[in-house]
C-alpha atoms as a PDB file:
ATOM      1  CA  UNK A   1     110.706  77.651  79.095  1.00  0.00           C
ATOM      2  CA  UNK A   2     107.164  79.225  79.508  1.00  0.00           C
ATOM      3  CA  UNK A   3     105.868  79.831  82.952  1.00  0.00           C
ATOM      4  CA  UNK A   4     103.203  77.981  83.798  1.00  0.00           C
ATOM      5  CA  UNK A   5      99.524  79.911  84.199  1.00  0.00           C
ATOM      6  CA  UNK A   6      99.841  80.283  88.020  1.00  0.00           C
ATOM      7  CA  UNK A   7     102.953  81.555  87.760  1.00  0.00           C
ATOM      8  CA  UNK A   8     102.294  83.879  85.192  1.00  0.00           C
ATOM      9  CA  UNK A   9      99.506  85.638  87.546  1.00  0.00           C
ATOM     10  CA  UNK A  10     101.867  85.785  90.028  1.00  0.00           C
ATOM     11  CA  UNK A  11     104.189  87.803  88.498  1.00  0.00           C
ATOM     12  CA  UNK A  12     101.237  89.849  86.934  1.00  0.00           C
ATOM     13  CA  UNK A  13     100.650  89.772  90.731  1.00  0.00           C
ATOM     14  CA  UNK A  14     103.989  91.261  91.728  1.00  0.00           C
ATOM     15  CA  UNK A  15     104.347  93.823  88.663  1.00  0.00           C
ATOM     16  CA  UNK A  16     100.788  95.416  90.189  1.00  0.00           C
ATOM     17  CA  UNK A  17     102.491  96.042  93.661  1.00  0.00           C
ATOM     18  CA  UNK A  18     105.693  97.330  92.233  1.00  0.00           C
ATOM     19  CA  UNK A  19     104.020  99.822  89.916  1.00  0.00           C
ATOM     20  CA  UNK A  20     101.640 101.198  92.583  1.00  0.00           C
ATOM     21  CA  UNK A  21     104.584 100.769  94.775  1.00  0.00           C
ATOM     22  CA  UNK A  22     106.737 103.130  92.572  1.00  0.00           C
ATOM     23  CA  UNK A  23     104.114 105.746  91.591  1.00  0.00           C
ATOM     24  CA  UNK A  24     103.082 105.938  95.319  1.00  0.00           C
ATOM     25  CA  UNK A  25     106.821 106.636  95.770  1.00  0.00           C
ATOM     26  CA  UNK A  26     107.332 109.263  93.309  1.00  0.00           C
ATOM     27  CA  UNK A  27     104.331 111.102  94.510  1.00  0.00           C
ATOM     28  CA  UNK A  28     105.683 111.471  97.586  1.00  0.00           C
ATOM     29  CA  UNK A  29     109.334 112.306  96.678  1.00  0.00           C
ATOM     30  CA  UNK A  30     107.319 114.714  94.516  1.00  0.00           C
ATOM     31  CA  UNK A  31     105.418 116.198  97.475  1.00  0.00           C
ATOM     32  CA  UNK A  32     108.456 116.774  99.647  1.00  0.00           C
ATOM     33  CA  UNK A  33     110.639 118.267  97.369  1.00  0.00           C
ATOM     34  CA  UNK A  34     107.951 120.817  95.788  1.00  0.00           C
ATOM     35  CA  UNK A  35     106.994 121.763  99.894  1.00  0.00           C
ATOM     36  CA  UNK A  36     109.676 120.489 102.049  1.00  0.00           C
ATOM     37  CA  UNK A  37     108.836 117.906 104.820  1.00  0.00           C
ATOM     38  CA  UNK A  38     105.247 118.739 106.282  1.00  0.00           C
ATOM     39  CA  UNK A  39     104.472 120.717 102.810  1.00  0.00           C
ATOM     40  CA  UNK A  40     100.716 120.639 103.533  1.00  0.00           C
ATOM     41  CA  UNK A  41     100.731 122.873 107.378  1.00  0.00           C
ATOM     42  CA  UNK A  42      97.187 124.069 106.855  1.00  0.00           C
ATOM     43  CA  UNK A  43      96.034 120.394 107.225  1.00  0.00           C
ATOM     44  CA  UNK A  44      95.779 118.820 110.493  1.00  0.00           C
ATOM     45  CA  UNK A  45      98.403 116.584 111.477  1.00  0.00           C
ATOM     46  CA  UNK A  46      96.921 113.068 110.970  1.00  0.00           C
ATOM     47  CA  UNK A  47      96.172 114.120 107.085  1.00  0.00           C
ATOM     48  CA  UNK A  48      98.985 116.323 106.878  1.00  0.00           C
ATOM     49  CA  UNK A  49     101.458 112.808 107.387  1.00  0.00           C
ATOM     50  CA  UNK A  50      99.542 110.473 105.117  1.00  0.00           C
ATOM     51  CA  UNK A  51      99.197 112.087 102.066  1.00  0.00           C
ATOM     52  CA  UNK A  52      99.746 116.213 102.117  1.00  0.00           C
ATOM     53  CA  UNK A  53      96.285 116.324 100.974  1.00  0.00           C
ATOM     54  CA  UNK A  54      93.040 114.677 101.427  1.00  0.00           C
ATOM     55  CA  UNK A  55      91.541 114.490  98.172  1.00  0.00           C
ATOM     56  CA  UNK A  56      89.003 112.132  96.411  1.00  0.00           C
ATOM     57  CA  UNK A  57      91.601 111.001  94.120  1.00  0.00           C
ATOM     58  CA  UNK A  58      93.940 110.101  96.641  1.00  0.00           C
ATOM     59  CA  UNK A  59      90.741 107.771  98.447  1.00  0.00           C
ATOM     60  CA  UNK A  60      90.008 106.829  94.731  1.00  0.00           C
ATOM     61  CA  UNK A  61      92.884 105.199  94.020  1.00  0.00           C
ATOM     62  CA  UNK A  62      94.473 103.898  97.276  1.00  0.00           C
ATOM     63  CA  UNK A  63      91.326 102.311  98.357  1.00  0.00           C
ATOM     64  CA  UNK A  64      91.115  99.691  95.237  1.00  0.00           C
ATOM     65  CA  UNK A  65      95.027  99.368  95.638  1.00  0.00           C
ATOM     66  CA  UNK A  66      94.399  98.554  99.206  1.00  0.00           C
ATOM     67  CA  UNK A  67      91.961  96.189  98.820  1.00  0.00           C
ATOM     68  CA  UNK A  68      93.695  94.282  95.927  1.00  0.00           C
ATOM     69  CA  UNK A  69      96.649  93.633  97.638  1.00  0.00           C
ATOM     70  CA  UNK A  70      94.515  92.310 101.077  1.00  0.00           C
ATOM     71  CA  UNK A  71      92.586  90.265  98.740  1.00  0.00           C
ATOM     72  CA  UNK A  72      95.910  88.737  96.908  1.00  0.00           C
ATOM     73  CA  UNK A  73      98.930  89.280  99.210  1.00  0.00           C
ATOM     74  CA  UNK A  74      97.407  85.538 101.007  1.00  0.00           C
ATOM     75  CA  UNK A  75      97.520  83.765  98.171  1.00  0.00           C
ATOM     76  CA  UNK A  76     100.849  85.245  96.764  1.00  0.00           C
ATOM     77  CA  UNK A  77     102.405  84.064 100.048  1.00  0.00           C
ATOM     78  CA  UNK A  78     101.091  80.998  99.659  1.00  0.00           C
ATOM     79  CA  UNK A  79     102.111  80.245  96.360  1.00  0.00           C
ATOM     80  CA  UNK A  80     105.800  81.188  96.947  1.00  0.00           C
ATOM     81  CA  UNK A  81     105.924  79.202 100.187  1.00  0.00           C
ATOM     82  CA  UNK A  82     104.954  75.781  98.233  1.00  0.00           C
ATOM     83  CA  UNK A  83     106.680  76.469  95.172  1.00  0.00           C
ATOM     84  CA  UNK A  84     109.647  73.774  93.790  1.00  0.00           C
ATOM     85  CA  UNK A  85     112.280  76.155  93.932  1.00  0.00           C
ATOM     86  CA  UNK A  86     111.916  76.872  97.559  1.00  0.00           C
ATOM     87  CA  UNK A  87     113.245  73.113  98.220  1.00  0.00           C
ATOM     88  CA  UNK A  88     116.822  72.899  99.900  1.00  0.00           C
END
């Protein structure tokens, strides 16, 4: 059975967050085992937390992430909320 359109974006939808989800993830695992902990000590504090380094790329890319997932989170929620299969 083929998913329907909607449903198809949705789970276009869902793929998007899991793979920035995961690479977001590795970079970070990456981070702390190539520097320990706090591998970035000549940043302040704040910056140091985040992301070990404030760099354009890091802005670059976790600024359109960010604002995709404001912009469809709403609607995903929506969509699973109403849909058949959530019905006792």
């Amino acid at each position: 059975m083929a998913l329907s359109d909607s449903r198809a974006r949705d789970h276009a939808v869902i793929l998007a967050y899991v793979t920035a989800f995961a690479v977001a993830t590795i970079c970070h695992l990456f981070d702390i085992a190539r520097g320990g902990w706090l591998p970035y000590t000549k940043y302040a504090l704040g910056l140091n937390v985040p992301s070990g380094r404030f760099t354009f790329w890091g802005l670059a890319t976790q600024i359109p992430v960010g604002v995709f997932m404001w912009w469809t989170a709403p609607k995903l929620w929506t969509a699973e909320s109403t849909h058949p299969s959530r019905d006792g």
